[in-house]
N, C-alpha and C. Protein backbone atom coordinates (compact mmCIF):
# COMPACT_ATOMS: atom_id res chain seq x y z
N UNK A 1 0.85 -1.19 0.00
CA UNK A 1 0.00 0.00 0.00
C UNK A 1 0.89 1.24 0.00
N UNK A 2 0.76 2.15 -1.02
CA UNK A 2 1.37 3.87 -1.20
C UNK A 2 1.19 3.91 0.34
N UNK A 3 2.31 5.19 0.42
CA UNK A 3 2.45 5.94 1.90
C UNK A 3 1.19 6.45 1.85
N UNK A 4 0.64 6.88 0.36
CA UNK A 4 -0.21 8.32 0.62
C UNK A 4 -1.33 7.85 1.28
N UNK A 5 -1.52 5.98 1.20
CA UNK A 5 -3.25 5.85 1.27
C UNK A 5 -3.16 5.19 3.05
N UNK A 6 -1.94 5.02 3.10
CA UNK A 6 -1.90 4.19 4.55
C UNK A 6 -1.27 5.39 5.93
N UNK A 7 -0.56 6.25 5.46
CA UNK A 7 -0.23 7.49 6.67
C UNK A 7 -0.82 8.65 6.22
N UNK A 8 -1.82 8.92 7.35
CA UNK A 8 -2.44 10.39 7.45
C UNK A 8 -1.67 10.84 9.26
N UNK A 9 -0.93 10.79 9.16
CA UNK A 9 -0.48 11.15 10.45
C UNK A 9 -1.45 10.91 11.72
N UNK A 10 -1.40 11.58 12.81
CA UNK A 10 -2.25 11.25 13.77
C UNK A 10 -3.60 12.14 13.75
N UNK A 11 -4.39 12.80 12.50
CA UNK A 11 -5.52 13.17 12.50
C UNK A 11 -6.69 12.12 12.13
N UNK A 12 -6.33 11.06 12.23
CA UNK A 12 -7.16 9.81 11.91
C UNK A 12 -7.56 9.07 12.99
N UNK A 13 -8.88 9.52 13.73
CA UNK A 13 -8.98 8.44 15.01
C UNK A 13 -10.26 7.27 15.22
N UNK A 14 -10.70 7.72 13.84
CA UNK A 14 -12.14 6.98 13.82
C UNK A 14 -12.56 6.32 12.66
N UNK A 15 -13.39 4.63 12.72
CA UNK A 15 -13.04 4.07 11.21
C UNK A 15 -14.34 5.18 10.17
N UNK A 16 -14.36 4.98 9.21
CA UNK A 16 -15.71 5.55 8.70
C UNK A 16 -17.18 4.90 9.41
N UNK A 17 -17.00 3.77 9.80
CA UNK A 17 -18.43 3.53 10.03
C UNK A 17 -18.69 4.07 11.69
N UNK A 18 -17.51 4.56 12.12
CA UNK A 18 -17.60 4.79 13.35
C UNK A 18 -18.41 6.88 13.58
N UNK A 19 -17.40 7.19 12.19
CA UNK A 19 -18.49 8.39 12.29
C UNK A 19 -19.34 8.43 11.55
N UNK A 20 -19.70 7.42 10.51
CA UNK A 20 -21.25 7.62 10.10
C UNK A 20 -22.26 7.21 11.30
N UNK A 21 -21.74 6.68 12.63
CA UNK A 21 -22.84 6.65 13.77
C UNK A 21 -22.47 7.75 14.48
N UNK A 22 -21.46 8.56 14.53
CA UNK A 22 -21.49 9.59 15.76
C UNK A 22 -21.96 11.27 14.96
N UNK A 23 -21.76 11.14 13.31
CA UNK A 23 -22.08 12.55 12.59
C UNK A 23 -23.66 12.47 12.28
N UNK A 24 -24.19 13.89 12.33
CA UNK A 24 -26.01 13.78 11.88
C UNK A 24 -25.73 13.66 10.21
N UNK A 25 -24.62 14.58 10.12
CA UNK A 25 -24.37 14.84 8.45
C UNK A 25 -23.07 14.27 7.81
N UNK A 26 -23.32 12.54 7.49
CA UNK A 26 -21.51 12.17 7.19
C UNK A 26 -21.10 12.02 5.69
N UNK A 27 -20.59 12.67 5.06
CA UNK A 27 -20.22 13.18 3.52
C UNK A 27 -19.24 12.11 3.04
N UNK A 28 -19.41 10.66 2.43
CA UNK A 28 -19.00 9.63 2.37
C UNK A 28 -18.29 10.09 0.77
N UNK A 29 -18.45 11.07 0.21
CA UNK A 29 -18.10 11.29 -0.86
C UNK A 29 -16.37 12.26 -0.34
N UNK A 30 -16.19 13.00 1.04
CA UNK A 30 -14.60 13.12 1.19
C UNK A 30 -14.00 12.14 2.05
N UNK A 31 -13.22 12.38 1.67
CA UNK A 31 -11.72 11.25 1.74
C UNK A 31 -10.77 11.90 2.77
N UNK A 32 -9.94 11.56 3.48
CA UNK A 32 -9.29 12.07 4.01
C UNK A 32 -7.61 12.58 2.78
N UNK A 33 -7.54 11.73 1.93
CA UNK A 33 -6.72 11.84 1.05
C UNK A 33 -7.22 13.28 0.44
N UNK A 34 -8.20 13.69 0.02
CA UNK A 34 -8.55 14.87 0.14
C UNK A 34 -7.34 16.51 0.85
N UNK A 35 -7.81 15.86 1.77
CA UNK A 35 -7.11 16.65 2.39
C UNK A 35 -5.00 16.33 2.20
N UNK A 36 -5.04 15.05 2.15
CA UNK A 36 -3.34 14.46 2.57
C UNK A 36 -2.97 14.67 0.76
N UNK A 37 -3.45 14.66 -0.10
CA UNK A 37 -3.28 14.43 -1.53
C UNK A 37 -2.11 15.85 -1.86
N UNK A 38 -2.52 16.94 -1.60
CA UNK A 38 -1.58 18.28 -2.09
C UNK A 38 -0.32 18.23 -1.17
N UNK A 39 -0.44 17.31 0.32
CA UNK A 39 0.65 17.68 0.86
C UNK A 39 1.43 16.85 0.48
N UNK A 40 1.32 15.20 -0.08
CA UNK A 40 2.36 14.49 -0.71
C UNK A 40 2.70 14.88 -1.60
N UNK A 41 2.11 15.29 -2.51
CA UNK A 41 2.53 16.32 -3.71
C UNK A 41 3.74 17.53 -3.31
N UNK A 42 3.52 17.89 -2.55
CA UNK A 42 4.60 19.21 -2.08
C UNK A 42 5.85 18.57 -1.56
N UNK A 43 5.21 17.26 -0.50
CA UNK A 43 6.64 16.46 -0.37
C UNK A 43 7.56 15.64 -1.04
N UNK A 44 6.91 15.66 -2.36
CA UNK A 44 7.22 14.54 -3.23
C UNK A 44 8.74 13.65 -3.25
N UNK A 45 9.73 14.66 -3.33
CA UNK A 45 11.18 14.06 -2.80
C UNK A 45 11.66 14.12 -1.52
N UNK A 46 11.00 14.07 -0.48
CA UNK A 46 11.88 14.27 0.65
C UNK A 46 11.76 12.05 1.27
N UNK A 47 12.28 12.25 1.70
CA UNK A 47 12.48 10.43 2.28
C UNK A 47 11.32 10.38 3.23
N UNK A 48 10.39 8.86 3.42
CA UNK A 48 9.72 8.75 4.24
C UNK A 48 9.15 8.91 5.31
N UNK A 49 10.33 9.27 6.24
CA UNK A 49 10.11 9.98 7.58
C UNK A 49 9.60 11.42 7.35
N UNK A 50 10.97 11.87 6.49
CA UNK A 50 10.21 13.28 6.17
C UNK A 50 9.04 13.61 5.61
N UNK A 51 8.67 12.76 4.74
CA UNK A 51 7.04 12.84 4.49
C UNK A 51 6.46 12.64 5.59
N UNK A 52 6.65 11.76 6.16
CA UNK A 52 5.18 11.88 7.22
C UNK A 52 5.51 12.69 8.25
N UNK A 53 6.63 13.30 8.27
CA UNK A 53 6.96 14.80 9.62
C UNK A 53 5.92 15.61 8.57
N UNK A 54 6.34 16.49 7.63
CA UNK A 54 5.39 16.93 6.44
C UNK A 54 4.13 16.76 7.14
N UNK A 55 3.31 15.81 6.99
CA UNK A 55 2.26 15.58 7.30
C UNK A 55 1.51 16.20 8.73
N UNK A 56 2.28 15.33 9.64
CA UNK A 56 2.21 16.14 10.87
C UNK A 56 2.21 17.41 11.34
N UNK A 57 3.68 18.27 10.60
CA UNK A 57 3.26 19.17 10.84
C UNK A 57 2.07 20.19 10.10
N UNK A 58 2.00 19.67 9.05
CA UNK A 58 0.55 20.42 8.17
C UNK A 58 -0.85 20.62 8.49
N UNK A 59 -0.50 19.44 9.58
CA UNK A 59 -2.37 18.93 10.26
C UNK A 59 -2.64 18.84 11.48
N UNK A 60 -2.07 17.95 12.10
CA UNK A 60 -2.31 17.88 13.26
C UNK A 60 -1.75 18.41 14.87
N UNK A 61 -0.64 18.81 13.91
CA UNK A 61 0.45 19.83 15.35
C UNK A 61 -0.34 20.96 15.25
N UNK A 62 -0.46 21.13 13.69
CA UNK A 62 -0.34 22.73 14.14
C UNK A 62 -2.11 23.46 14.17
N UNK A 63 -3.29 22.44 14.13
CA UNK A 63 -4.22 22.51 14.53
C UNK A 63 -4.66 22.23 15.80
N UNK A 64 -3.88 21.48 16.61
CA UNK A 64 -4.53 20.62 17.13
C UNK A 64 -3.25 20.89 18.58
N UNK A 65 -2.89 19.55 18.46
CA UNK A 65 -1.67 19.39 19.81
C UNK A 65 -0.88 20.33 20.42
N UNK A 66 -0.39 21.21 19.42
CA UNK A 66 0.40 22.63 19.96
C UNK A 66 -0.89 23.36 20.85
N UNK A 67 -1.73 23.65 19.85
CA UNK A 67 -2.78 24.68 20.88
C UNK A 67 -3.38 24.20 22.31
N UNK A 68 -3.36 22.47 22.01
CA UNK A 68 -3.80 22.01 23.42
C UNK A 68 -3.00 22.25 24.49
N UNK A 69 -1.88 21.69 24.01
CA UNK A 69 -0.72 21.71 24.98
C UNK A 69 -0.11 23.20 25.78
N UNK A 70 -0.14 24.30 24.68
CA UNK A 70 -0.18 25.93 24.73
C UNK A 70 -1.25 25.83 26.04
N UNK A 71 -2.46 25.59 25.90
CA UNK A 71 -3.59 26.07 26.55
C UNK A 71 -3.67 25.00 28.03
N UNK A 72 -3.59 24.01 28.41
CA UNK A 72 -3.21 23.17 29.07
C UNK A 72 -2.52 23.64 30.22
N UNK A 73 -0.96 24.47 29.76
CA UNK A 73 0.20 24.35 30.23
C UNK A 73 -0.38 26.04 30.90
N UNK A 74 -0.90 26.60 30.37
CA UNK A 74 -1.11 28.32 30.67
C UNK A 74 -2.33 28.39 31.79
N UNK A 75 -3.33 27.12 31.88
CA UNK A 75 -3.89 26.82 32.65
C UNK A 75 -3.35 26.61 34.18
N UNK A 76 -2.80 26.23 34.23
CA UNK A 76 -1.64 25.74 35.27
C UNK A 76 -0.35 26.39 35.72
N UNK A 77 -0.25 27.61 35.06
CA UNK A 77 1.15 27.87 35.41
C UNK A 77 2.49 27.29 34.71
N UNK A 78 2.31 26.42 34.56
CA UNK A 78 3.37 26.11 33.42
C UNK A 78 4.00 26.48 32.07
N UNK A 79 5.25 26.67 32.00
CA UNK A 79 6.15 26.89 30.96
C UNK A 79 6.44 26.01 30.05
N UNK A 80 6.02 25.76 28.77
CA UNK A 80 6.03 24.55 28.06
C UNK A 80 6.87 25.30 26.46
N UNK A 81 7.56 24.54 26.37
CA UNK A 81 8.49 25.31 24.90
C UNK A 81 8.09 23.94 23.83
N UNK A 82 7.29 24.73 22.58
CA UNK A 82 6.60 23.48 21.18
C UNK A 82 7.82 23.91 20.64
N UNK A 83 7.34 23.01 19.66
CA UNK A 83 8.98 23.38 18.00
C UNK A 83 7.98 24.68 17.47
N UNK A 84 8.77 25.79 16.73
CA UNK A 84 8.33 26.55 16.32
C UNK A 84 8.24 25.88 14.52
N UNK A 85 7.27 26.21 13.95
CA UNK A 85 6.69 25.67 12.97
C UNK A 85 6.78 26.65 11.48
N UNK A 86 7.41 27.93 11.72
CA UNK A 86 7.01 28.52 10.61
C UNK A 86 8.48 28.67 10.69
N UNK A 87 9.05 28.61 9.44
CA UNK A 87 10.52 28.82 9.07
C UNK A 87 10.86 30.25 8.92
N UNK A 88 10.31 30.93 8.75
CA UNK A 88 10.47 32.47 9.12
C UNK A 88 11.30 32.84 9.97
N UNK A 89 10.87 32.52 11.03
CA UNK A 89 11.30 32.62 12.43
C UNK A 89 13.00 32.67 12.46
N UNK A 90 13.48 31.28 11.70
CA UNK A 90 14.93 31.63 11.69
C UNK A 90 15.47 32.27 10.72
């Protein structure tokens, strides 16, 4: 099986039939490749790992885990240092 159809990084937690019982409205016509399709494309030569870092960071860090963890840690008092994500920066 292609990388592209078997790693979506960690934004994948549910089978399809699992949210056609938990969604009122489940759109069986998108794909998650949908979404993963332009970013293998952009990664096209980098080596495997690096594709699926690629991935990760495109989707699920930087939607998801950074902001939890940000918000989590600020809750509490805590000082928490993420990878910074936009290459700008350096």
């Amino acid at each position: 099986t292609p990388m592209e159809e078997r790693y979506i990084g960690n934004a994948k937690m549910f089978t399809e039939e699992e949210k056609r019982k938990l969604l009122n409205v489940y759109r069986e016509d998108l794909r998650f490749t949908d979404v993963t399709k332009p970013l293998y494309q952009e990664s096209a030569g980098y080596d495997p790992v690096d594709r699926m870092q690629f991935i990760d960071i495109h989707t699920w860090m930087r939607g998801d885990i950074l902001l939890k963890a940000d918000k989590m840690t600020m809750a509490h008092s805590l000082e928490l240092r993420v990878p910074f994500l936009d290459k700008a920066v350096f």
